[in-house]
N, C-alpha and C. Protein backbone atom coordinates (compact mmCIF):
# COMPACT_ATOMS: atom_id res chain seq x y z
N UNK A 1 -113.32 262.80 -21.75
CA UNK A 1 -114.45 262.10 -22.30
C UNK A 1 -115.69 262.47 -21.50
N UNK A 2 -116.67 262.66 -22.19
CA UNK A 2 -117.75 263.31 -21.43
C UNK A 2 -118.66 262.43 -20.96
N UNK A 3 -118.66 261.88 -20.24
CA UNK A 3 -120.07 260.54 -19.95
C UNK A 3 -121.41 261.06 -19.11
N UNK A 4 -122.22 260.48 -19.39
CA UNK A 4 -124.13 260.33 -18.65
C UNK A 4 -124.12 259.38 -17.61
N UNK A 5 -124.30 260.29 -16.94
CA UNK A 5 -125.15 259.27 -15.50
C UNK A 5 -126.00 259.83 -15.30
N UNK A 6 -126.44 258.92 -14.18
CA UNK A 6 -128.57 258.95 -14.09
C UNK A 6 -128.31 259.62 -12.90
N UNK A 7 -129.24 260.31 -12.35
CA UNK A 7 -129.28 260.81 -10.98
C UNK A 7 -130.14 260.17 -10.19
N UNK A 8 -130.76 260.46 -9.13
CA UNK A 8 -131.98 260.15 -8.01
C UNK A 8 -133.22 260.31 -8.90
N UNK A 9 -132.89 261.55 -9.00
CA UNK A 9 -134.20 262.27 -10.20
C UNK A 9 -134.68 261.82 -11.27
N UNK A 10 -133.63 261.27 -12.09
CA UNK A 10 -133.77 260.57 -12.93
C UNK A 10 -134.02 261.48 -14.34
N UNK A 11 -132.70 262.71 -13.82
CA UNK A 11 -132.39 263.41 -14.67
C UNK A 11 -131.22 262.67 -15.10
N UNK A 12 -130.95 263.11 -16.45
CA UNK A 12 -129.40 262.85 -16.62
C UNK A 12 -128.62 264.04 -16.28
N UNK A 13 -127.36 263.62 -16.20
CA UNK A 13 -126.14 264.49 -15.41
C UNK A 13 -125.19 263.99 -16.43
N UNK A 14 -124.29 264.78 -16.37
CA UNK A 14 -122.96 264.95 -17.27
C UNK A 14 -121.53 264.83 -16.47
N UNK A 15 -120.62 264.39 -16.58
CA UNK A 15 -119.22 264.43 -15.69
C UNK A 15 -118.36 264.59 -16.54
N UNK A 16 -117.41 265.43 -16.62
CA UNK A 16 -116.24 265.02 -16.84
C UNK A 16 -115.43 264.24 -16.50
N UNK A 17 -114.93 264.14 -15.15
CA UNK A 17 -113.82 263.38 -14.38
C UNK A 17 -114.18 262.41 -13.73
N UNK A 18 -115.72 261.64 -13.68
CA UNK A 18 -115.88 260.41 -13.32
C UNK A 18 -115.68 259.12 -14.42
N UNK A 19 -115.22 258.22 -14.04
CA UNK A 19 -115.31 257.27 -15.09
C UNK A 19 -115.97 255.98 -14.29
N UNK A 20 -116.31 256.28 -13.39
CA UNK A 20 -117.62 255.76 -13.23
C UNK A 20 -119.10 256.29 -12.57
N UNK A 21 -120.27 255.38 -12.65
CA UNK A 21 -121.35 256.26 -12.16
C UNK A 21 -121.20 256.14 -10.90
N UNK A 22 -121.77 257.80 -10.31
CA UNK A 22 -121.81 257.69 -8.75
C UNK A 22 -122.15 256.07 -7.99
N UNK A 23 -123.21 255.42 -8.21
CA UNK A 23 -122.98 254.40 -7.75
C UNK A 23 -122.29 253.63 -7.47
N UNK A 24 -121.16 253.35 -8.17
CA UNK A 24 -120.00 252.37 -8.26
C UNK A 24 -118.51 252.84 -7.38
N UNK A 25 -118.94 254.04 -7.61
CA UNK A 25 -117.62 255.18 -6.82
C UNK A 25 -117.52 254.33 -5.48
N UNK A 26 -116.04 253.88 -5.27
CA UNK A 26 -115.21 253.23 -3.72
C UNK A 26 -115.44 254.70 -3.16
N UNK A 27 -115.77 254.33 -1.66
CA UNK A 27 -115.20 255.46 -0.73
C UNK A 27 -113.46 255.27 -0.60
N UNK A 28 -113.13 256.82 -0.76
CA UNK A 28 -111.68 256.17 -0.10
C UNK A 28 -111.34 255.95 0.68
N UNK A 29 -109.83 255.39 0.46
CA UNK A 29 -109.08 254.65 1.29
C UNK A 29 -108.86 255.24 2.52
N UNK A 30 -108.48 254.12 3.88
CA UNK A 30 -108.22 255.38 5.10
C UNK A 30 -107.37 255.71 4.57
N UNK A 31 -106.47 256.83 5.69
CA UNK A 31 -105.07 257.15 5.19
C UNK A 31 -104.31 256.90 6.79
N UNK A 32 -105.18 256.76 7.74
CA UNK A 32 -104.50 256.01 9.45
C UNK A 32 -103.71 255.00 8.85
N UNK A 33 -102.05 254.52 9.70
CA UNK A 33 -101.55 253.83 9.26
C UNK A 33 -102.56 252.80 9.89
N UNK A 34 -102.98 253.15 11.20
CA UNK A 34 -103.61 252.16 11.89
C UNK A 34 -104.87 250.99 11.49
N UNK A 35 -105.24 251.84 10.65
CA UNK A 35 -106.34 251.26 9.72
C UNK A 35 -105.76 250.97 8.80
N UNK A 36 -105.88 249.34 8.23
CA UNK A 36 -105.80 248.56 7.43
C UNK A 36 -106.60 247.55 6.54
N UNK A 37 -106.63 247.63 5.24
CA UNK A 37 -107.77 247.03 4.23
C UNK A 37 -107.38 245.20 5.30
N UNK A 38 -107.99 244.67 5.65
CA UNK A 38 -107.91 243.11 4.92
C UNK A 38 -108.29 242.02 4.45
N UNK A 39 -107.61 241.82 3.32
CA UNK A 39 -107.82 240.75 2.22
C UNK A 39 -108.51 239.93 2.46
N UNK A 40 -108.86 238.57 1.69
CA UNK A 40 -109.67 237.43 1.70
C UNK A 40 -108.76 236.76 2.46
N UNK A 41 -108.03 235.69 2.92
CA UNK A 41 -107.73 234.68 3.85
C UNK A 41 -106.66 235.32 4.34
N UNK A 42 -106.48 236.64 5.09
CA UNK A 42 -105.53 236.99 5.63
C UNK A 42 -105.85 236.96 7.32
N UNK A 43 -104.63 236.69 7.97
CA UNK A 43 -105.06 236.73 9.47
C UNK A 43 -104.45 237.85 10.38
N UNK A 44 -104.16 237.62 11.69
CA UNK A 44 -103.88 238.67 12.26
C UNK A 44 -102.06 239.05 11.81
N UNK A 45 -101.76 239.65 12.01
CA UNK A 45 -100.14 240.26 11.60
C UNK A 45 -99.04 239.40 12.27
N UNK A 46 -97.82 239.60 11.91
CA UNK A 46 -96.55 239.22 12.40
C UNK A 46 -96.78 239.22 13.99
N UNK A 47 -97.34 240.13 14.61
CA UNK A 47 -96.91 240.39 15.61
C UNK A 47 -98.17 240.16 16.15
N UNK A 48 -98.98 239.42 15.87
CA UNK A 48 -99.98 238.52 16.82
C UNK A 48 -99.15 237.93 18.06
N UNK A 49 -100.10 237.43 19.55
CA UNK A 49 -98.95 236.62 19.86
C UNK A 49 -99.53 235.31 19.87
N UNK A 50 -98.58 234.01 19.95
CA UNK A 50 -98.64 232.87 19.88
C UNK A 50 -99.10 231.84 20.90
N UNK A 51 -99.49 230.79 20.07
CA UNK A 51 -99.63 229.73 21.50
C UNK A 51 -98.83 228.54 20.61
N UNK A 52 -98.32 227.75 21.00
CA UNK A 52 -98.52 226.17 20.40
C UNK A 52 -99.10 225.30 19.91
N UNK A 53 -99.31 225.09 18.99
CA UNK A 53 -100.24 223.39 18.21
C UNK A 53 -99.49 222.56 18.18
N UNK A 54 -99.50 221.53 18.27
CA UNK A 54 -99.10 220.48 17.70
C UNK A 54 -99.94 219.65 16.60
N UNK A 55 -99.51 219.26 15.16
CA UNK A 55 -100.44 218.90 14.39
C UNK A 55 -99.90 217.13 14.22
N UNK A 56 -100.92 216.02 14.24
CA UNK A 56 -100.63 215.29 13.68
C UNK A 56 -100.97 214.51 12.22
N UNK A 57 -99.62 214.47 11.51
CA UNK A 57 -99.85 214.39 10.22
C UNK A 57 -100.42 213.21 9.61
N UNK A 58 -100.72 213.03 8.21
CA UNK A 58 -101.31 211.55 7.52
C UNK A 58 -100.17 210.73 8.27
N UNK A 59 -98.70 210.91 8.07
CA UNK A 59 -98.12 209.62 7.97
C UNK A 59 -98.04 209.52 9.66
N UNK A 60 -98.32 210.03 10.60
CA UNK A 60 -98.17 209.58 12.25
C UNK A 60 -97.13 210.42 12.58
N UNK A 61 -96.23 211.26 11.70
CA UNK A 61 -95.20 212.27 11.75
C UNK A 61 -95.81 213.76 13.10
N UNK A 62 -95.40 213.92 13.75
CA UNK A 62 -95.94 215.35 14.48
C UNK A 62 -94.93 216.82 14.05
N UNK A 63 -95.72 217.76 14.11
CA UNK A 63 -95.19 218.77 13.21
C UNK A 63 -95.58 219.86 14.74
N UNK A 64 -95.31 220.82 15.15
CA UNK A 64 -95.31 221.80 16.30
C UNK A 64 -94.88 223.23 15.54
N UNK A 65 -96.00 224.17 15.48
CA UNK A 65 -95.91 225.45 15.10
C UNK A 65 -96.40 226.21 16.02
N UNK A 66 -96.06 227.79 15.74
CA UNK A 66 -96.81 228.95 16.57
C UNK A 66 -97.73 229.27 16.06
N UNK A 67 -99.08 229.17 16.01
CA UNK A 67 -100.13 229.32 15.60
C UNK A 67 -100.49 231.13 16.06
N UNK A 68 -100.84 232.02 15.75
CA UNK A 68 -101.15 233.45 15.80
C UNK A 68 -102.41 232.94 16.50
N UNK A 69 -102.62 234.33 17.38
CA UNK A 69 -103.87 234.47 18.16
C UNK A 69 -105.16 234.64 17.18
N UNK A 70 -106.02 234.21 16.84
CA UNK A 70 -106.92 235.00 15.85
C UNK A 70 -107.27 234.25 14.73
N UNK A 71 -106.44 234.04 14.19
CA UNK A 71 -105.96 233.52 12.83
C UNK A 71 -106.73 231.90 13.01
N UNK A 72 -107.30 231.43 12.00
CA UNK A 72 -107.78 230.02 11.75
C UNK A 72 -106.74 228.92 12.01
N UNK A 73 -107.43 227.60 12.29
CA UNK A 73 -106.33 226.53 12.08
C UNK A 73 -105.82 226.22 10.77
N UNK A 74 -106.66 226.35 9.70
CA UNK A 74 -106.60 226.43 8.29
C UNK A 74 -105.60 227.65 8.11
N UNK A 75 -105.32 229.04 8.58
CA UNK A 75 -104.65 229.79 8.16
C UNK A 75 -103.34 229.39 8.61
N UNK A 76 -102.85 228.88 9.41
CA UNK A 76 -101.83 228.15 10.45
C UNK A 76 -101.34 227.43 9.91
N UNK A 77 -101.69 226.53 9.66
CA UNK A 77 -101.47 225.62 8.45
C UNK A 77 -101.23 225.65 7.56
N UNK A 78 -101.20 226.56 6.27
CA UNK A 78 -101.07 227.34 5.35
C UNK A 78 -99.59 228.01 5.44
N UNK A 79 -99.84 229.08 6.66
CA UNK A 79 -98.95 229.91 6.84
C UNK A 79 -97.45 228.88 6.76
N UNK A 80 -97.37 227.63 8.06
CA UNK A 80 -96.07 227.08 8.36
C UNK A 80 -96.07 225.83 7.67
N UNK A 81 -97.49 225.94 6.41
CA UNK A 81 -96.47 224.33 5.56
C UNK A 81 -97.43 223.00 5.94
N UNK A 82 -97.87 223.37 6.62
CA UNK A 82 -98.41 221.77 7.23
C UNK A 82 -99.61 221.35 5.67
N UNK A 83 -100.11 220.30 5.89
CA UNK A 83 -100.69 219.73 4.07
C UNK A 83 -101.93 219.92 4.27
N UNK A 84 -103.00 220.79 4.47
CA UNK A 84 -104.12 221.05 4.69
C UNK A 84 -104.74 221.57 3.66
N UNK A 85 -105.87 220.67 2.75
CA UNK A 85 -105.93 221.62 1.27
C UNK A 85 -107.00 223.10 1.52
N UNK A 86 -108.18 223.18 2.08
CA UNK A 86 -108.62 224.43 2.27
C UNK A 86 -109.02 224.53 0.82
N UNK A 87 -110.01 223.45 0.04
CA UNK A 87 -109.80 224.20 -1.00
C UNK A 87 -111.11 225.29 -1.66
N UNK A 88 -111.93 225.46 -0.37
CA UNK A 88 -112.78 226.68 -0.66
C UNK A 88 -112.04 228.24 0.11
N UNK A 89 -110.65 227.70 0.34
CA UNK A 89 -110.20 228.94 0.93
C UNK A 89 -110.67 229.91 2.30
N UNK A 90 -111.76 228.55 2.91
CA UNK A 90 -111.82 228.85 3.91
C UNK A 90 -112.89 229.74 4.37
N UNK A 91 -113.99 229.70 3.64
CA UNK A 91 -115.34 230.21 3.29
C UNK A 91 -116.57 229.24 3.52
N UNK A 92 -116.01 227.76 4.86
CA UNK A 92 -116.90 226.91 4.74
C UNK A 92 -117.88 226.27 3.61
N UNK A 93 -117.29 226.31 2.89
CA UNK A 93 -118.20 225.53 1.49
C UNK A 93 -117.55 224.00 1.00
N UNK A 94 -117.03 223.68 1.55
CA UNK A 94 -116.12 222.16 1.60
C UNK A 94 -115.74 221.61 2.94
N UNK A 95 -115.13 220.16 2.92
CA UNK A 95 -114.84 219.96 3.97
C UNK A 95 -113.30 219.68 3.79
N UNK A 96 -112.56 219.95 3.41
CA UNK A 96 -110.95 219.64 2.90
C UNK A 96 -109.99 219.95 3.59
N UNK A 97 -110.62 220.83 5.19
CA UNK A 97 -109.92 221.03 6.27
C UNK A 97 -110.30 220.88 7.35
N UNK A 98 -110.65 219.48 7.31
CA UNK A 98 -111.53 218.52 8.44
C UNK A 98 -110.26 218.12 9.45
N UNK A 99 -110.09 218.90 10.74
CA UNK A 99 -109.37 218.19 11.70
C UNK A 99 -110.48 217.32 12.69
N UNK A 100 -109.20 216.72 13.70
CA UNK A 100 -109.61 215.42 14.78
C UNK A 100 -109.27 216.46 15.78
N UNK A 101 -109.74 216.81 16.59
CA UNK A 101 -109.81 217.25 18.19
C UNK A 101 -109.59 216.61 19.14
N UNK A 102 -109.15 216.15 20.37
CA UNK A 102 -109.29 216.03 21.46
C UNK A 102 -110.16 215.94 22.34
N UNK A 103 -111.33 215.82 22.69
CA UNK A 103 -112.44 215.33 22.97
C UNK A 103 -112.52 216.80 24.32
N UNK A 104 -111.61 217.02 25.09
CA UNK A 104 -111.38 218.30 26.06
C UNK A 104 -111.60 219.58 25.99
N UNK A 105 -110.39 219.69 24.35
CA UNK A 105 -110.15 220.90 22.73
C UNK A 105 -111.83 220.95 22.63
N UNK A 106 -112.57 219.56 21.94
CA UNK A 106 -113.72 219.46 21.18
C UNK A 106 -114.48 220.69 22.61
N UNK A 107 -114.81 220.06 23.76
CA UNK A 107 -116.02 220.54 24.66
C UNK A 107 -115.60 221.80 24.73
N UNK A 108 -114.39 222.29 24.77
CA UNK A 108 -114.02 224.02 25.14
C UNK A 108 -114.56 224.96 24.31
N UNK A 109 -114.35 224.46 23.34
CA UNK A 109 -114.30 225.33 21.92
C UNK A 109 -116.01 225.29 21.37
N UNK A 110 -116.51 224.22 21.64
CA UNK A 110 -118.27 224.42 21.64
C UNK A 110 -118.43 225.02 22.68
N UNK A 111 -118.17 225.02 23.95
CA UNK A 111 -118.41 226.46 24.61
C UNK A 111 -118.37 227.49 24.69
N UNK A 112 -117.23 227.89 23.79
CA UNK A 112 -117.05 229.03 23.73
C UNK A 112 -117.99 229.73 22.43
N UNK A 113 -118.32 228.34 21.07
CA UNK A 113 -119.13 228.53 20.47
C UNK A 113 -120.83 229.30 21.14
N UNK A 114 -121.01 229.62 19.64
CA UNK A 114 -122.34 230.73 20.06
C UNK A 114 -123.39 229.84 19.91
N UNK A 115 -124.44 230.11 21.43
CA UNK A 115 -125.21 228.73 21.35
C UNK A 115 -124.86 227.49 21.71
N UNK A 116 -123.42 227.24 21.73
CA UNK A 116 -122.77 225.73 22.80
C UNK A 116 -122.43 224.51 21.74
N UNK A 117 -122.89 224.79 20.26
CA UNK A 117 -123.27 224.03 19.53
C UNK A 117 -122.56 225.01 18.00
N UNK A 118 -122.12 223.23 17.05
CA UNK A 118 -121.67 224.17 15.87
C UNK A 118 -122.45 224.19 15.02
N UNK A 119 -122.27 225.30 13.94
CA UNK A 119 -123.22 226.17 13.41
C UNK A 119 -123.37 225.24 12.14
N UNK A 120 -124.70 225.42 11.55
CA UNK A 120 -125.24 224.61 10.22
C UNK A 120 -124.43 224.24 9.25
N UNK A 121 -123.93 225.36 8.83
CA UNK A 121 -123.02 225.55 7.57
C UNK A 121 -121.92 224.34 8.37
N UNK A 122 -121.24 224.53 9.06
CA UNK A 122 -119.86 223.71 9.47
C UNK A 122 -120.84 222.06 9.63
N UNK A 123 -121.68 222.06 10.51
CA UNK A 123 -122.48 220.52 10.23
C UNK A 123 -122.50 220.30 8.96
N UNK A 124 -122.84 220.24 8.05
CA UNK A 124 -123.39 220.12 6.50
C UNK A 124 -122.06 219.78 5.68
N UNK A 125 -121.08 220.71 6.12
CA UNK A 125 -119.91 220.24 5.44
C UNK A 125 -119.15 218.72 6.03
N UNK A 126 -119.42 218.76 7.24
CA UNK A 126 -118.55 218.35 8.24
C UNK A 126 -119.41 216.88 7.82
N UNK A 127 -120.68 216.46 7.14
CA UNK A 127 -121.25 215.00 6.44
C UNK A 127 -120.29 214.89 5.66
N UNK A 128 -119.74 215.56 4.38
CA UNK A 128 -119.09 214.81 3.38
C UNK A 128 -117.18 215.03 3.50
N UNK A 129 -117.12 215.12 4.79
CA UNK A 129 -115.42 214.29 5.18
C UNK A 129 -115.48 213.09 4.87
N UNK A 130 -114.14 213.09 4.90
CA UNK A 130 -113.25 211.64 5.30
C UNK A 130 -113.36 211.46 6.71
N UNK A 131 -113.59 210.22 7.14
CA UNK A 131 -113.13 209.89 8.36
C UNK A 131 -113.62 210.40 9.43
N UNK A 132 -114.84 210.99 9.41
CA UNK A 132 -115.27 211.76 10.44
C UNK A 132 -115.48 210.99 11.93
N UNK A 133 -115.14 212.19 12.78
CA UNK A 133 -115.29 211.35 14.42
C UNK A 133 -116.50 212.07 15.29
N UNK A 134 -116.36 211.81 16.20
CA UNK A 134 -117.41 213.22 17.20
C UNK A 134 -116.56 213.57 17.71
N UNK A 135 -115.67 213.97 17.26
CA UNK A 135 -114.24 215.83 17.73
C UNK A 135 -114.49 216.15 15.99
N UNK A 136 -114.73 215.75 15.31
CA UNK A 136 -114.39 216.63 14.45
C UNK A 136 -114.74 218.10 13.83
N UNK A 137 -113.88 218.90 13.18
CA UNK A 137 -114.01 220.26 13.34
C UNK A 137 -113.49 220.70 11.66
N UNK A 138 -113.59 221.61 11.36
CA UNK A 138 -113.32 222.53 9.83
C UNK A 138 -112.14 223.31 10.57
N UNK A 139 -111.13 222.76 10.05
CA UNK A 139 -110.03 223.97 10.29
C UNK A 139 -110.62 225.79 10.16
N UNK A 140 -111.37 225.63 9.21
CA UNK A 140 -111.35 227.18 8.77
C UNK A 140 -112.32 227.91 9.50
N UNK A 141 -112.85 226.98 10.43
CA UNK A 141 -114.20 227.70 11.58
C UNK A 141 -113.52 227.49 12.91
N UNK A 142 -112.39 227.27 13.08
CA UNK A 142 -111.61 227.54 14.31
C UNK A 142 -110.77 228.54 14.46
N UNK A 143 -111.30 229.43 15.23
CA UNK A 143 -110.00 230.65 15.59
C UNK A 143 -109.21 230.26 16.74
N UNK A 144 -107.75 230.42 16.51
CA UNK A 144 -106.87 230.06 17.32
C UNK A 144 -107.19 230.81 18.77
N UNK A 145 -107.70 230.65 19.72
CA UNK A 145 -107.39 231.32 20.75
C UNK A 145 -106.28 230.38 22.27
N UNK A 146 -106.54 231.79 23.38
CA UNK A 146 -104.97 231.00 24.10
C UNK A 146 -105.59 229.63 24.56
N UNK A 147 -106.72 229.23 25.16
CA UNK A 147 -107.27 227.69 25.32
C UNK A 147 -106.65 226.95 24.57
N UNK A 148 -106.24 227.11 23.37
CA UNK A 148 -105.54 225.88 22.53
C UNK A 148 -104.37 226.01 22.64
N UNK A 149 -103.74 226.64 23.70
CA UNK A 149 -102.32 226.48 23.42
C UNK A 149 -101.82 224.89 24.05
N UNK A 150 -100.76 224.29 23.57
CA UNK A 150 -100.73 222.98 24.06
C UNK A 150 -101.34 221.96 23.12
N UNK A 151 -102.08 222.42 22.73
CA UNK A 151 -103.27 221.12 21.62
C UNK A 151 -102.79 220.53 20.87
N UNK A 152 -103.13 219.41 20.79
CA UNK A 152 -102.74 218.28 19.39
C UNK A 152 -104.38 218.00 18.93
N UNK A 153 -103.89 218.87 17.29
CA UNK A 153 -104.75 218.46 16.03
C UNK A 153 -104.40 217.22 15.06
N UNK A 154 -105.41 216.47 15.18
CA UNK A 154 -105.26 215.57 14.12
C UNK A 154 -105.68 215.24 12.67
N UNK A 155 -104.75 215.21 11.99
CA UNK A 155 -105.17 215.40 10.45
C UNK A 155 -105.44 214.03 10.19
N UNK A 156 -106.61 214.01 9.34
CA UNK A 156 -107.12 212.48 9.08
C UNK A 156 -106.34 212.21 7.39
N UNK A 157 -106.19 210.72 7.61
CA UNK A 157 -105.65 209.66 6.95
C UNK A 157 -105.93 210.22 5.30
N UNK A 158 -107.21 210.98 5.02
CA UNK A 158 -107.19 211.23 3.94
C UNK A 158 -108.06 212.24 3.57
N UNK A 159 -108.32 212.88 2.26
CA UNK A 159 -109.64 213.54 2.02
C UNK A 159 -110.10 213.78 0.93
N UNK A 160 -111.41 214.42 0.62
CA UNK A 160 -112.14 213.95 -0.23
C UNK A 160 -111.85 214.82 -1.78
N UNK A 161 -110.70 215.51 -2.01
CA UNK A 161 -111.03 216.64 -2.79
C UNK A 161 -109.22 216.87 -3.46
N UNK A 162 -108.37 215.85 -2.56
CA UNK A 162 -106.86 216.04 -3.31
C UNK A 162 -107.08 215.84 -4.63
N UNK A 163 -105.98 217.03 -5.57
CA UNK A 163 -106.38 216.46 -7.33
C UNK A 163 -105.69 214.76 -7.19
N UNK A 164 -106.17 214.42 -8.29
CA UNK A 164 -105.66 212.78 -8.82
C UNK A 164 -104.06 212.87 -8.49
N UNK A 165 -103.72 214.05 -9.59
CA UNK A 165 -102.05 214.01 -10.16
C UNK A 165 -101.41 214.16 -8.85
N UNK A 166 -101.98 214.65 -7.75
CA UNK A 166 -100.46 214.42 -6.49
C UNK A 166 -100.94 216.74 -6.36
N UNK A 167 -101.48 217.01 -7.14
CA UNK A 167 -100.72 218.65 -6.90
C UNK A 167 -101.89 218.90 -5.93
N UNK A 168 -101.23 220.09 -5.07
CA UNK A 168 -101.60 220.41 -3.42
C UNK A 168 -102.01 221.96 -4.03
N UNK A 169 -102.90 222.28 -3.82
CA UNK A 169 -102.78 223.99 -4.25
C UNK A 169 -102.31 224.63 -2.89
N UNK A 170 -101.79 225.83 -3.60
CA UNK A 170 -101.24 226.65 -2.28
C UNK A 170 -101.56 228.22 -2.36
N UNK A 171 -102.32 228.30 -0.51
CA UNK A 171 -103.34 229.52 -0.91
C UNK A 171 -102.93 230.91 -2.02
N UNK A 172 -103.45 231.88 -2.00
CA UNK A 172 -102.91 233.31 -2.34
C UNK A 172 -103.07 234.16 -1.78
């Protein structure tokens, strides 16, 4: 099939074997195994290494996973099951993965924050929680690092965005 595309010039040009216009053309793919595409809510690999969380749940139940180095508390959560809805997938545009901190957790982790202080977007969301405290945090703006190993997160009593019918979405 013979198609027109526009050039710089703003000549037209002819292709055979594009089926799309130069503009749109992906560079390709690497071909290093080492280099890897990744996806929208994907975190570091199998072979991250671990620290400990401890999460505490709505009902007062405690749940203890290996949380990956890197990887969000929201992705952690996800990954081993725990009930965290995430339901902007973790793109800060909701607050539906509002944890409780530790007041210790809370001061470390704003230090290590850029500026000492959390960033707009996570304030703004972090008004329309449930239950909000002064530890509280967006699962999905916390990267697991080794400082949290040991930590107990607390999941609050409720939130603002479960459907009616009971159903939990579960990421992709």
């Amino acid at each position: 099939m013979l198609r027109r595309i526009a050039s710089r010039s703003s000549k037209l040009m002819y292709s055979h074997s594009q089926t799309r216009p130069f503009f749109l053309q992906r560079p390709p793919l690497p071909t290093s195994t080492q280099q890897q595409i990744r996806h929208h809510g994907d975190g570091p690999g199998p072979d991250a290494p671990t620290i400990q969380i401890t999460f505490i749940n709505p009902d007062d139940s405690q749940t203890t996973v290996a949380a990956r180095i890197g990887e969000t508390l929201l992705q952690t959560a996800h990954r081993t099951g725990i009930e965290i809805e995430g339901a902007c997938e973790g793109v800060c545009a909701c607050s539906t993965c509002h944890v409780i901190l530790g007041q210790e957790l809370y001061d470390k982790l704003l230090d290590e924050a850029e500026g000492g202080h959390l960033g707009e977007d996570e304030e703004d969301m972090l008004d329309m929680a449930f239950g909000l405290t002064h530890t509280s945090r967006l699962g999905c703006q916390i990267h697991v690092s080794e400082v949290m190993d040991g930590s107990v997160i607390t999941l609050p009593k409720a939130t603002r965005n479960f459907y009616v019918d009971g159903h939990k979405p579960k990421p992709h």
